[in-house]
N, C-alpha and C. Protein backbone atom coordinates (compact mmCIF):
# COMPACT_ATOMS: atom_id res chain seq x y z
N UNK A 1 -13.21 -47.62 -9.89
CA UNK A 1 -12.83 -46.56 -10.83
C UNK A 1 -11.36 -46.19 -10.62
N UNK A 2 -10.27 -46.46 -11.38
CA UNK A 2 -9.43 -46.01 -11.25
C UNK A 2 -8.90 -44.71 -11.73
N UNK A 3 -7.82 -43.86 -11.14
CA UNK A 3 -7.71 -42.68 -10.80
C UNK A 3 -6.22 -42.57 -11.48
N UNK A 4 -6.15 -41.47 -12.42
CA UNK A 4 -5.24 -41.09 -13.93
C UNK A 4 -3.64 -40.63 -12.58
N UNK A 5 -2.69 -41.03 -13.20
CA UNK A 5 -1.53 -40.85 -12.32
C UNK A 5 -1.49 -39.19 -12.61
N UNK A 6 -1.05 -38.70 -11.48
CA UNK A 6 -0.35 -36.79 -11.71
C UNK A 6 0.64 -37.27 -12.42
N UNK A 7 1.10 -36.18 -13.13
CA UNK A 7 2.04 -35.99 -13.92
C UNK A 7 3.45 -35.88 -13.47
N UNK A 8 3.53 -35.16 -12.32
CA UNK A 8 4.58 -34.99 -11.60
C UNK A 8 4.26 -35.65 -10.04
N UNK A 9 5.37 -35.93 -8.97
CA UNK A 9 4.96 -36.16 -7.92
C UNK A 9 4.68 -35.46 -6.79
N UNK A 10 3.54 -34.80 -6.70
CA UNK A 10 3.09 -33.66 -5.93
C UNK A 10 3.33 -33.90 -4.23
N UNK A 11 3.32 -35.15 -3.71
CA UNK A 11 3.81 -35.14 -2.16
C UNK A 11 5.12 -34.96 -2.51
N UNK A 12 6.08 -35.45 -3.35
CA UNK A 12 7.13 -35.29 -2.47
C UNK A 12 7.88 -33.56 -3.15
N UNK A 13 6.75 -32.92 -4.04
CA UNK A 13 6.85 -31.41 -4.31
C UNK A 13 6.51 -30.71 -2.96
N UNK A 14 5.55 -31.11 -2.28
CA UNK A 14 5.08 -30.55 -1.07
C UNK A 14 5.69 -30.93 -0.14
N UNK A 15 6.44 -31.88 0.10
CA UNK A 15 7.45 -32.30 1.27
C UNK A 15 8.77 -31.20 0.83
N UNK A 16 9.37 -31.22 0.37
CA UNK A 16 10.36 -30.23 -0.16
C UNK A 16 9.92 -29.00 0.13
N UNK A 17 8.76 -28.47 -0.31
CA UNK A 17 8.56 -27.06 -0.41
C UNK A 17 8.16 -26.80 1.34
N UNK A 18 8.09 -27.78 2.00
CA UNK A 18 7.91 -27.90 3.52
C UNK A 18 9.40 -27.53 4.13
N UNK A 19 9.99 -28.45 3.90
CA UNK A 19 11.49 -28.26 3.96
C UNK A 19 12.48 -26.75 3.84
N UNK A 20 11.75 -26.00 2.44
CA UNK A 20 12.46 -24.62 2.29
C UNK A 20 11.70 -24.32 3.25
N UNK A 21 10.47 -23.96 4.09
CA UNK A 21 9.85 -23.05 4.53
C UNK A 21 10.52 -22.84 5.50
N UNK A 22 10.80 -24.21 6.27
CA UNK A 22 11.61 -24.00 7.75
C UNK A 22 12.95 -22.85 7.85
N UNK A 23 13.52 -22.41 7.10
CA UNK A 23 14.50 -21.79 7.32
C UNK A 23 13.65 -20.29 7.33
N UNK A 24 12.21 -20.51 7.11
CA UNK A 24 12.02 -18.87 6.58
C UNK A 24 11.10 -18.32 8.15
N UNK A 25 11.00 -19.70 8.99
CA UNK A 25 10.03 -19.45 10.37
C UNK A 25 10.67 -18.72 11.30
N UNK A 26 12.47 -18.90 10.99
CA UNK A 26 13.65 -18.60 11.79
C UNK A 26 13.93 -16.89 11.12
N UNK A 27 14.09 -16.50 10.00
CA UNK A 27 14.73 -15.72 9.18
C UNK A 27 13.43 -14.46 9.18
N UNK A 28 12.11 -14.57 9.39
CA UNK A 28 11.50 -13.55 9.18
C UNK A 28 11.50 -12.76 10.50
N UNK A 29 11.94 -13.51 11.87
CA UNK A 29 12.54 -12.45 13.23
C UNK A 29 13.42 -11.87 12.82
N UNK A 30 14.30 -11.87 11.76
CA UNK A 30 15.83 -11.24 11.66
C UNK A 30 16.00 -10.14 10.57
N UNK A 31 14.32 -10.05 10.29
CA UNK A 31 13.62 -9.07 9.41
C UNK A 31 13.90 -7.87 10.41
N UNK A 32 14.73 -6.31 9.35
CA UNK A 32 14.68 -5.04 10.93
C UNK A 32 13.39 -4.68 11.30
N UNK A 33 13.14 -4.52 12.29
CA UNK A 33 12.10 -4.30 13.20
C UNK A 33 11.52 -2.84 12.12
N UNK A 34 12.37 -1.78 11.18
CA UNK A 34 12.27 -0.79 10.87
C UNK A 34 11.30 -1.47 9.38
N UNK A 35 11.72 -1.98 9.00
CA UNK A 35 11.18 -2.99 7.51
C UNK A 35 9.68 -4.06 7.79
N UNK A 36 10.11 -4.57 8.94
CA UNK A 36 8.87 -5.82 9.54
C UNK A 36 8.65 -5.57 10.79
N UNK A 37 7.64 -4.70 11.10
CA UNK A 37 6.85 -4.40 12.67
C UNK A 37 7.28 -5.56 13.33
N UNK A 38 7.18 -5.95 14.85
CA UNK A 38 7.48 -6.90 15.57
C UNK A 38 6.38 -8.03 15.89
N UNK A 39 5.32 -7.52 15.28
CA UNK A 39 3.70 -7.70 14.98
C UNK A 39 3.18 -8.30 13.39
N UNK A 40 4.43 -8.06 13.13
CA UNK A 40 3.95 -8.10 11.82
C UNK A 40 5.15 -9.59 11.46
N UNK A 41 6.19 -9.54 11.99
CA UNK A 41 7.09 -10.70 12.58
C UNK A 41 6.19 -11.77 12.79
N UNK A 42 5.78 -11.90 13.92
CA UNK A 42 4.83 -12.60 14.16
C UNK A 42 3.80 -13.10 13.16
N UNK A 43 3.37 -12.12 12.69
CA UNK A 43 2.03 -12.59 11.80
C UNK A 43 2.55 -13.73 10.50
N UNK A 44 3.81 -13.06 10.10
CA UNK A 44 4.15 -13.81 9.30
C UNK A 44 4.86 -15.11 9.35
N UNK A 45 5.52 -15.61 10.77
CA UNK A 45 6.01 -16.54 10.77
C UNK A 45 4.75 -17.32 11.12
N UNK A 46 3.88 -17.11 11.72
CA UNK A 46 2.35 -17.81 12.16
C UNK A 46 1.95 -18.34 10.52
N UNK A 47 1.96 -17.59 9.77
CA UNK A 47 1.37 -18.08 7.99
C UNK A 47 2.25 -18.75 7.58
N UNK A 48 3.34 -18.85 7.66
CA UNK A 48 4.44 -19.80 7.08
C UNK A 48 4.43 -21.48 7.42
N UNK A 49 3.88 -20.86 8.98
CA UNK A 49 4.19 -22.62 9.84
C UNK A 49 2.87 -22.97 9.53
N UNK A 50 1.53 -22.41 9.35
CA UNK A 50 0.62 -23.08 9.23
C UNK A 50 0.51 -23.47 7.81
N UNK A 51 1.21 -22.85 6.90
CA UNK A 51 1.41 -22.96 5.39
C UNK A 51 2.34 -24.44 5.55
N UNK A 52 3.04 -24.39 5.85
CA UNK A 52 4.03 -25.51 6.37
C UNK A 52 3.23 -26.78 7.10
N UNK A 53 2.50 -26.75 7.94
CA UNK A 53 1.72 -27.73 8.43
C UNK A 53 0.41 -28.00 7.47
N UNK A 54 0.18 -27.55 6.64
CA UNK A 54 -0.78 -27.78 5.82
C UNK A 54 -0.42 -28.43 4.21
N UNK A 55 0.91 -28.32 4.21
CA UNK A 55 1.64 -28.88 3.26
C UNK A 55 1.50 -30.28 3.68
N UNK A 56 2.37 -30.55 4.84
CA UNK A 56 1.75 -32.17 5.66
C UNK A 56 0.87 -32.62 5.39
N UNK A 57 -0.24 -31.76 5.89
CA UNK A 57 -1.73 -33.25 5.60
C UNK A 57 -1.61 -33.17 4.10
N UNK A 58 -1.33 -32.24 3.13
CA UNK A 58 -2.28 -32.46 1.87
C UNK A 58 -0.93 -33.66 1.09
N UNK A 59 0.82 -33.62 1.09
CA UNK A 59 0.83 -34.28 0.74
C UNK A 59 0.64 -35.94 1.10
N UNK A 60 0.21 -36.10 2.52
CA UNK A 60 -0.04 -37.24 2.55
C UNK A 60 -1.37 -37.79 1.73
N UNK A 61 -2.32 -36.61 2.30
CA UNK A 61 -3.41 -37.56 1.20
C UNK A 61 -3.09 -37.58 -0.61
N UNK A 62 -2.38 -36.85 -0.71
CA UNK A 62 -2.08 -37.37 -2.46
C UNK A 62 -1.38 -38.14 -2.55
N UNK A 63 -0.49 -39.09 -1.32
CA UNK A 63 0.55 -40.21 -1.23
C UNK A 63 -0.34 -41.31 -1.76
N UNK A 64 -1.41 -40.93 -0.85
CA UNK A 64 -2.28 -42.11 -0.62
C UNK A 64 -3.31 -42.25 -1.90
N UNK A 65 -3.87 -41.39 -2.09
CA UNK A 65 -4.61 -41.15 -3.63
C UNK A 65 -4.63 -41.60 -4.36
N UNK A 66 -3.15 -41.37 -4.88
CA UNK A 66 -2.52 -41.59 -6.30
C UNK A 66 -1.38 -42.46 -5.83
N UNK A 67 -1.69 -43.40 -5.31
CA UNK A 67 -0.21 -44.22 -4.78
C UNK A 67 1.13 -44.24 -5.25
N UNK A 68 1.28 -43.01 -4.86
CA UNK A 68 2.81 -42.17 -4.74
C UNK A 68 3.65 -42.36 -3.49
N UNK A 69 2.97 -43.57 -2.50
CA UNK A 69 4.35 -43.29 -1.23
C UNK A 69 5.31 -44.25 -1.77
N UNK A 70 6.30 -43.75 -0.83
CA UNK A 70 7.68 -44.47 -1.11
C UNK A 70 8.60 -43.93 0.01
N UNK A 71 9.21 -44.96 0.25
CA UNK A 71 10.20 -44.89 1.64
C UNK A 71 10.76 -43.59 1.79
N UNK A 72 11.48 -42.95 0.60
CA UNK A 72 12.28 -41.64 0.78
C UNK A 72 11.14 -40.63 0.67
N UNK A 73 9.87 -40.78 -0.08
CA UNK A 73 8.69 -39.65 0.48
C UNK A 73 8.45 -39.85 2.04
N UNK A 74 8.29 -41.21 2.83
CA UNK A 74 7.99 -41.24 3.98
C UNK A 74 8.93 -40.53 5.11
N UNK A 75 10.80 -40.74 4.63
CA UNK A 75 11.42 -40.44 5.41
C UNK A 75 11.57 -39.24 5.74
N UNK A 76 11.67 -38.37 4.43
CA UNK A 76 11.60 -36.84 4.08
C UNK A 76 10.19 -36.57 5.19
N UNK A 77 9.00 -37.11 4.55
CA UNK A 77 8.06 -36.31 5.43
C UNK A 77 8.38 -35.92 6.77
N UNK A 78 8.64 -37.02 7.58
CA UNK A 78 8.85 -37.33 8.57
C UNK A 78 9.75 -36.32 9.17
N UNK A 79 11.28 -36.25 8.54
CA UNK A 79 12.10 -35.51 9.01
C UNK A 79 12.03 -34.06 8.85
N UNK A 80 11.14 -33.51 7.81
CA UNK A 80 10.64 -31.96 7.23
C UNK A 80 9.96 -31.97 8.82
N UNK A 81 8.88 -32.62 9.09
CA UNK A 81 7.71 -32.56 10.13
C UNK A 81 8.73 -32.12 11.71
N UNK A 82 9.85 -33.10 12.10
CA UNK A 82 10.55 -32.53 13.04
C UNK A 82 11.30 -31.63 12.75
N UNK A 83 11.78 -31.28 11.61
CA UNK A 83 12.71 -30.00 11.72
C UNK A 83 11.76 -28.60 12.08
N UNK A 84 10.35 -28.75 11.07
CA UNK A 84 9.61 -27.48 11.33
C UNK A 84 9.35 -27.49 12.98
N UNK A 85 9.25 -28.55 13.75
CA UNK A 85 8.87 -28.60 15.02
C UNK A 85 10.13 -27.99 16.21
N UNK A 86 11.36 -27.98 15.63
CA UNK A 86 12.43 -27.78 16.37
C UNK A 86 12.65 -26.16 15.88
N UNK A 87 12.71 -25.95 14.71
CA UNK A 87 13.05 -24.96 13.94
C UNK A 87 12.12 -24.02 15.02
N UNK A 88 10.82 -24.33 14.96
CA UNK A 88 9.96 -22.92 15.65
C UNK A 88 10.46 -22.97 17.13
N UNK A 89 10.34 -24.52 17.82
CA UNK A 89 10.70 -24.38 19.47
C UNK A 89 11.81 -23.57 19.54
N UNK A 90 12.91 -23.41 18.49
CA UNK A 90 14.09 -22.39 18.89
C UNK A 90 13.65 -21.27 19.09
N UNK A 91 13.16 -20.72 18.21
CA UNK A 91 13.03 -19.20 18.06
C UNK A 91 11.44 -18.97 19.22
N UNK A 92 10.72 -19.94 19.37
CA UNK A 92 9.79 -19.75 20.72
C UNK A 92 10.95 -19.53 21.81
N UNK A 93 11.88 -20.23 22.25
CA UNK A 93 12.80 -20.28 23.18
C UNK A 93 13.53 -19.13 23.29
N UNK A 94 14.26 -18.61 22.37
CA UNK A 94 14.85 -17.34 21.97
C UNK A 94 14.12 -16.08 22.39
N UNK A 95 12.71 -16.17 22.02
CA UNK A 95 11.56 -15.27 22.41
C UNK A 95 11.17 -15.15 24.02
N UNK A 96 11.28 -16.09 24.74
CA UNK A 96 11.14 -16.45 26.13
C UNK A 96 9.20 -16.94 26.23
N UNK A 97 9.00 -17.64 25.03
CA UNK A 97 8.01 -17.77 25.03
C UNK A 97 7.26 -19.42 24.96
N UNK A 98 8.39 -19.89 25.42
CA UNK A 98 8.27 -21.51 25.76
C UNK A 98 9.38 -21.66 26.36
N UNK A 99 9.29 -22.79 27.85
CA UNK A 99 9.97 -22.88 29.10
C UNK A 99 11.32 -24.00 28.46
N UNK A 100 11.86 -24.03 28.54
CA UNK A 100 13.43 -24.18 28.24
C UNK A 100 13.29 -25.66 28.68
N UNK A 101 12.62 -26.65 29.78
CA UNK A 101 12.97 -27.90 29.92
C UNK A 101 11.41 -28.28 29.19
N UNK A 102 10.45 -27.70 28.43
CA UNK A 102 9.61 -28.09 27.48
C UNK A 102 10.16 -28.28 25.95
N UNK A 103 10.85 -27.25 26.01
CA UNK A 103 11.58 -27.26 24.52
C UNK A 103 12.81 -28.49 24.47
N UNK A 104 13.22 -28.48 25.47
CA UNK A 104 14.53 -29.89 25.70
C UNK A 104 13.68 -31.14 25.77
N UNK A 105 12.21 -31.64 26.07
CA UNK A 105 11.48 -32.27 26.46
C UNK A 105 11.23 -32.84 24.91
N UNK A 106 10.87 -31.99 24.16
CA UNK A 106 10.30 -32.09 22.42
C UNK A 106 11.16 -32.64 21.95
N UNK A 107 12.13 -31.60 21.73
CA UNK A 107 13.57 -32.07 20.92
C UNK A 107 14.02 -33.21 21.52
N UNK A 108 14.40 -33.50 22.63
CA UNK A 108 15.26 -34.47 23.15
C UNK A 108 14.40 -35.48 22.51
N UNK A 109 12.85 -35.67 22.42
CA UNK A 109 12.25 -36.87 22.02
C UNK A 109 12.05 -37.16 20.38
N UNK A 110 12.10 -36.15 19.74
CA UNK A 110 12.23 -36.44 18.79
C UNK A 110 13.67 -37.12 18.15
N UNK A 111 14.55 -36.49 18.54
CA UNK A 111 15.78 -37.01 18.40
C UNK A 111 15.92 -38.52 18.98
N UNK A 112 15.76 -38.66 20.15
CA UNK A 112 15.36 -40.30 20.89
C UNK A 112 14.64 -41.45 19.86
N UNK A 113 13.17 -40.96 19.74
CA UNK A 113 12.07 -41.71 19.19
C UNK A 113 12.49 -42.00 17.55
N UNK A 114 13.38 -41.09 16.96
CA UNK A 114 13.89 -41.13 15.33
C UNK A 114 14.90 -42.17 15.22
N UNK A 115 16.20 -41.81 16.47
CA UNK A 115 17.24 -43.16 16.42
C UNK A 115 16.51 -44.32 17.01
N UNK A 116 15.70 -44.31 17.85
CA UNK A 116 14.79 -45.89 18.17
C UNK A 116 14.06 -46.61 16.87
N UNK A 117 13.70 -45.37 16.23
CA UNK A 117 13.45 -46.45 14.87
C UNK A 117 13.71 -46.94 14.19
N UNK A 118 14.84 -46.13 13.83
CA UNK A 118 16.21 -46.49 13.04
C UNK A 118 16.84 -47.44 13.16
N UNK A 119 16.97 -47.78 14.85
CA UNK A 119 17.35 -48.97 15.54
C UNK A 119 16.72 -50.34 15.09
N UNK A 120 15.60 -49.57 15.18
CA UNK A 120 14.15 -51.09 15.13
C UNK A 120 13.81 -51.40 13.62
N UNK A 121 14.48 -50.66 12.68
CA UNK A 121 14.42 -50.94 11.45
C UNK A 121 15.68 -51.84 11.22
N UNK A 122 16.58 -51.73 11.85
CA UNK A 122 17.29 -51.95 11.53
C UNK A 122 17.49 -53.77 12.04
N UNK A 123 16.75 -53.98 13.15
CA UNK A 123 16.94 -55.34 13.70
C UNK A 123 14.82 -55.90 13.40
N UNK A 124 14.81 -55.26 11.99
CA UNK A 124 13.70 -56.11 11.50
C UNK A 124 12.39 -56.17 12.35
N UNK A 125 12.17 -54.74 13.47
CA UNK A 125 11.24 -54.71 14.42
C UNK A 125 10.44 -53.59 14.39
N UNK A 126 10.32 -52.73 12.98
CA UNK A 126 10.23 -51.70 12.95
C UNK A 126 8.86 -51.25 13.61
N UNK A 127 7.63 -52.20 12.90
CA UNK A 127 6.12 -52.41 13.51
C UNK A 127 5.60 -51.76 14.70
N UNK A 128 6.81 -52.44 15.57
CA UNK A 128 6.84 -52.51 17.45
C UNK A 128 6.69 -51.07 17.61
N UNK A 129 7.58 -49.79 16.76
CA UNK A 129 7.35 -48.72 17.18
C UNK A 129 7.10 -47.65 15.83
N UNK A 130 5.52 -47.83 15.95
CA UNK A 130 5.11 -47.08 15.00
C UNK A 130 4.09 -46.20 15.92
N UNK A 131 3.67 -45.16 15.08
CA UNK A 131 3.24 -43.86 16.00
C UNK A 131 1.69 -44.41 16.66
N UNK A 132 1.59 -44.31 17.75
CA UNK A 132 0.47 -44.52 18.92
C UNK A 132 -0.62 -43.05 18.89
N UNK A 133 -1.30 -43.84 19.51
CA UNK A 133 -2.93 -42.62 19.44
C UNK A 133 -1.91 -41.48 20.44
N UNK A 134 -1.26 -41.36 21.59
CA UNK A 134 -0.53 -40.61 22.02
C UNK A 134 0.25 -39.77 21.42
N UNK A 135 1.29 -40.43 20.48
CA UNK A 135 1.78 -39.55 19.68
C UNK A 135 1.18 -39.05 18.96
N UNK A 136 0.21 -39.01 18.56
CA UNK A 136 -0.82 -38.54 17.76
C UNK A 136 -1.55 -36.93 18.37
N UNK A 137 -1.91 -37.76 19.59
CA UNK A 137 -2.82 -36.50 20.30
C UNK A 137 -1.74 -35.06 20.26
N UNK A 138 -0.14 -35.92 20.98
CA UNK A 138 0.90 -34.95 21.41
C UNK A 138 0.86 -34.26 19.98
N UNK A 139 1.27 -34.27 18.84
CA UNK A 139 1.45 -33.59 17.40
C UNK A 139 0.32 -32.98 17.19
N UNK A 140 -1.14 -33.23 17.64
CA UNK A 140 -2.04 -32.19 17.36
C UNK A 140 -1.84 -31.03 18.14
N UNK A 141 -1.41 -31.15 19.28
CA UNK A 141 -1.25 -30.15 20.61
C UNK A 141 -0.33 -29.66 20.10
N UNK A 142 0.60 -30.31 19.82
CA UNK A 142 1.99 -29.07 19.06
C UNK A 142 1.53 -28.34 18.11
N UNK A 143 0.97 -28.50 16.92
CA UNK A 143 0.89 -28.28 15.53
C UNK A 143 -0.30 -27.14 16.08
N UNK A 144 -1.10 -26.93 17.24
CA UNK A 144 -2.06 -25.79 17.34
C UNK A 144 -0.89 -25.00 18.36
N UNK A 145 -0.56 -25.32 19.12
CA UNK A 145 0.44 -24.67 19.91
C UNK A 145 0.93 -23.95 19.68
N UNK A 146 2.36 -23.86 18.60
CA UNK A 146 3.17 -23.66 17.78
C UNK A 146 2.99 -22.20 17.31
N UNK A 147 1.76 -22.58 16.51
CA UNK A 147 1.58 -20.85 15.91
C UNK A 147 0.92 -20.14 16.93
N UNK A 148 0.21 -20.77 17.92
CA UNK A 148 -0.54 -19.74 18.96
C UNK A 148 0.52 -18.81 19.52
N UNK A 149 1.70 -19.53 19.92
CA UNK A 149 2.85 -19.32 20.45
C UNK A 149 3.84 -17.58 19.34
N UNK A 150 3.56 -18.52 18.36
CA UNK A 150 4.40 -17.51 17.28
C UNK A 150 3.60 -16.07 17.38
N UNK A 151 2.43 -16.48 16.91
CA UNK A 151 1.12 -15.29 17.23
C UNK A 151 1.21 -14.52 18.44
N UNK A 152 1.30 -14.75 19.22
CA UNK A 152 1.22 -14.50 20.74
C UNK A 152 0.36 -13.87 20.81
N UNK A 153 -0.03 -12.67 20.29
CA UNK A 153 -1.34 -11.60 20.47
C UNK A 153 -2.10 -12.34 20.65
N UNK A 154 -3.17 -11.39 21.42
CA UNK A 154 -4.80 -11.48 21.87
C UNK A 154 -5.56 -11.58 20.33
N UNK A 155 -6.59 -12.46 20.35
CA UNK A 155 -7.59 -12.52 19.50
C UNK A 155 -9.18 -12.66 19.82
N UNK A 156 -9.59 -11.35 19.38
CA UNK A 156 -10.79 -11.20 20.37
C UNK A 156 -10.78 -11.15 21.68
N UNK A 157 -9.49 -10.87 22.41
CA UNK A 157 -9.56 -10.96 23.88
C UNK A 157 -9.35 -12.09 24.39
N UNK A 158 -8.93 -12.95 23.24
CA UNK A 158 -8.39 -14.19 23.63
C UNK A 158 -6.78 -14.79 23.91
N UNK A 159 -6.22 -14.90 24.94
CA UNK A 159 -4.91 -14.96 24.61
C UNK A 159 -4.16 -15.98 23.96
N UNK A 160 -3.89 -15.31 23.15
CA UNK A 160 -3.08 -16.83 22.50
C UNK A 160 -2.03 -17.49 22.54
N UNK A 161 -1.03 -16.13 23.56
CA UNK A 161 -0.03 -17.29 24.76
C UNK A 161 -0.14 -17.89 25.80
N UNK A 162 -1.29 -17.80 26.34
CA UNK A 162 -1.93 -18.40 27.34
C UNK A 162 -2.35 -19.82 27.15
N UNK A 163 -2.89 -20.34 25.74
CA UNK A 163 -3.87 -20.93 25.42
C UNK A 163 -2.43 -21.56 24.87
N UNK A 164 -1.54 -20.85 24.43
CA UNK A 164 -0.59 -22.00 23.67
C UNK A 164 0.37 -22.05 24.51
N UNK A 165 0.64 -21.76 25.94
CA UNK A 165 1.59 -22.11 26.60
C UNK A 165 0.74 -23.72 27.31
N UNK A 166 -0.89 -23.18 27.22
CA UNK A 166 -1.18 -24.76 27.64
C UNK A 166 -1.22 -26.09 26.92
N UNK A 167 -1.36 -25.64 25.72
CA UNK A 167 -1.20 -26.86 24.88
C UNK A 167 -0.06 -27.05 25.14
N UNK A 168 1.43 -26.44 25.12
CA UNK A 168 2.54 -26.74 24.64
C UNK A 168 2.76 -27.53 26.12
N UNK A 169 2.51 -27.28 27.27
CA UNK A 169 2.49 -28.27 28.17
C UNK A 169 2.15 -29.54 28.28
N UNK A 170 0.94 -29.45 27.55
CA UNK A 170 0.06 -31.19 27.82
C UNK A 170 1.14 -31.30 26.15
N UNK A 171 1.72 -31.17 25.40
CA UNK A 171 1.99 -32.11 24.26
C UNK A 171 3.35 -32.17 24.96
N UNK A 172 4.19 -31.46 25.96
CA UNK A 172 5.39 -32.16 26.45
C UNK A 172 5.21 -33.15 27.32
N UNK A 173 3.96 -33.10 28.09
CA UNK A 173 3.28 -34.49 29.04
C UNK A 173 3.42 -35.56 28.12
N UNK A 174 2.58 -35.23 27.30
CA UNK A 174 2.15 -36.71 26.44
C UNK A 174 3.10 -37.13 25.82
N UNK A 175 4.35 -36.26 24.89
CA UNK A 175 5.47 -36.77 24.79
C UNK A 175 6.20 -37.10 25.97
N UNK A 176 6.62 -37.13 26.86
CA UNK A 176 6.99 -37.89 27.61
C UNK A 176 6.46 -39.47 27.78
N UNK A 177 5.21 -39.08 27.99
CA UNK A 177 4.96 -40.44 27.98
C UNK A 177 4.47 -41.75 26.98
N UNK A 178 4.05 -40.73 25.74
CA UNK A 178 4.23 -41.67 24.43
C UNK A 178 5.81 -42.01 24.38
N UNK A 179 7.08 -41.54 24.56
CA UNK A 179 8.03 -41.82 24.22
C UNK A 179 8.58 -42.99 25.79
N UNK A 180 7.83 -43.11 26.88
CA UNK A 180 7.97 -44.24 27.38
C UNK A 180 7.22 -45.45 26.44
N UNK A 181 6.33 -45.15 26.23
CA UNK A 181 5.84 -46.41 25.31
C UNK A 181 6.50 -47.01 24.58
N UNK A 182 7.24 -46.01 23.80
CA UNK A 182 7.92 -46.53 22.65
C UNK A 182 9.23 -47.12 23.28
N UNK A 183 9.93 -47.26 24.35
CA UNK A 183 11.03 -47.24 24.91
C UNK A 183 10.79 -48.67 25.24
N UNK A 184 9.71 -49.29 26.13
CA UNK A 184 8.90 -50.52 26.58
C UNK A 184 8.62 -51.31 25.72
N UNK A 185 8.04 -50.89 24.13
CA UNK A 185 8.10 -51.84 23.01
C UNK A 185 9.46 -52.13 22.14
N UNK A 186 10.41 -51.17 22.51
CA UNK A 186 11.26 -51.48 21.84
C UNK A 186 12.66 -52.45 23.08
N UNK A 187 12.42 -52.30 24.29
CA UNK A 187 13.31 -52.13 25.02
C UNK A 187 13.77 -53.72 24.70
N UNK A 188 12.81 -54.94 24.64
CA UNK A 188 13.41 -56.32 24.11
C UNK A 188 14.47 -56.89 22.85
N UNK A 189 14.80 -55.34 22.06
CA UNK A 189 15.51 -55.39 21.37
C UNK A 189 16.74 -54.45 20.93
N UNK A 190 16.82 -53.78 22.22
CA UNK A 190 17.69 -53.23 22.02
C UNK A 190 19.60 -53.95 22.13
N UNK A 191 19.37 -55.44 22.62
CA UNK A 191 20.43 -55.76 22.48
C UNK A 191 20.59 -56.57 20.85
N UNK A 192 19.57 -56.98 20.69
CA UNK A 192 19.67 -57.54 19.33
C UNK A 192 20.92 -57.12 18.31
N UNK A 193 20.78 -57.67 17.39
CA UNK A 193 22.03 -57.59 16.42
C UNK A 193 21.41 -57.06 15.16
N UNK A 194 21.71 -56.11 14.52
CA UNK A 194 21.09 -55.43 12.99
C UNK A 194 21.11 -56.65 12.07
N UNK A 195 19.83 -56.46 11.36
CA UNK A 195 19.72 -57.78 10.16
C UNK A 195 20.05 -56.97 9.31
N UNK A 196 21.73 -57.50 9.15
CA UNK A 196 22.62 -57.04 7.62
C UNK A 196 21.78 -57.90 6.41
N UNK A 197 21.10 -58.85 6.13
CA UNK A 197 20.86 -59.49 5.21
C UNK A 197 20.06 -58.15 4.50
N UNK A 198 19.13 -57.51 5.02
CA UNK A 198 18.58 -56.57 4.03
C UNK A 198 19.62 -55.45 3.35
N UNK A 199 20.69 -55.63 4.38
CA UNK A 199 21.80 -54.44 3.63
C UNK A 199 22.40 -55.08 2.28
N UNK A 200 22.44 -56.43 1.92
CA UNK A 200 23.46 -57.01 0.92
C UNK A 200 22.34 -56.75 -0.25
């Protein structure tokens, strides 16, 4: 049974509208404390990022759906997905509410693992480093982390900086060591030479 094209292209509407949000995860702390409770700060940057992470899954499955991917939907996703991830570790950091060589741990790898691909795209090896069940696990641990973190309050007596200072630990473990992986599959080509033929 085949399936009627959307009219417009709704992932890469939802990749974009991912994109504005990030500036708003940063900008609703800078709300006056007299206008936006410090509680209420919180609450709202917690709905934004999960509004924001929920943009993710849904436009991938309409990529896939309605076979709408395409390299610049993939790249965008991709790069929306680390900015929201850096964008919040700042203002967690700023807050004193994630440890300073965890937040250098994230970032530093995302930044690493993005030019390694770039690299490996570029010398026709891209395959070698595509995302592992590790990186996988690590991005679920972030993506619950994240807002526990933003949230910080108790829920039900539950703490939710407690609970997200531990995730945010095991997803800087596992990034560490998913990003050795990727370092080991790529490391046979890092002297290689870029295949210009796809550039002409």
């Amino acid at each position: 049974m085949s399936r009627k094209p959307l009219p417009v292209n709704v992932p890469m509407i939802l990749t974009w509208a991912r994109i504005a949000l990030i500036p708003l995860i940063i900008a609703v702390f800078y709300i006056p404390d007299q206008i936006l409770s410090p509680f209420m700060q919180n609450v709202w940057a917690t709905i934004i990022f999960v509004i924001a992470a929920l943009t993710d899954a849904f436009d991938g499955y309409f990529a896939r759906r309605y076979n709408m991917e395409s390299a610049i939907g993939a790249f965008l996703d991709t790069s929306a997905d680390k900015l929201m991830v850096c964008a919040a570790l700042i203002v967690l950091l700023d807050f004193n509410r994630v440890d300073m060589l965890v937040a250098l741990i994230i970032i530093g790898r995302e930044i690493t693992v993005t030019a390694l691909r770039e690299w490996m795209a570029k010398v026709g090896a891209a395959a070698r480093v595509k995302v592992n069940w590790y990186g996988k696990i690590k991005a679920i641990a972030q993506m619950v982390a994240i807002p526990m973190l933003l949230f910080y309050e108790p829920i039900f007596g539950i703490s939710m900086a407690w609970l997200g200072t531990i995730l945010i630990y095991v997803a800087a473990i596992l990034t560490v060591y998913s990003m050795i992986v990727y370092l080991r599959a790529a490391g046979p080509y890092l002297s290689s030479e870029p295949n210009t033929k796809q550039d002409k």
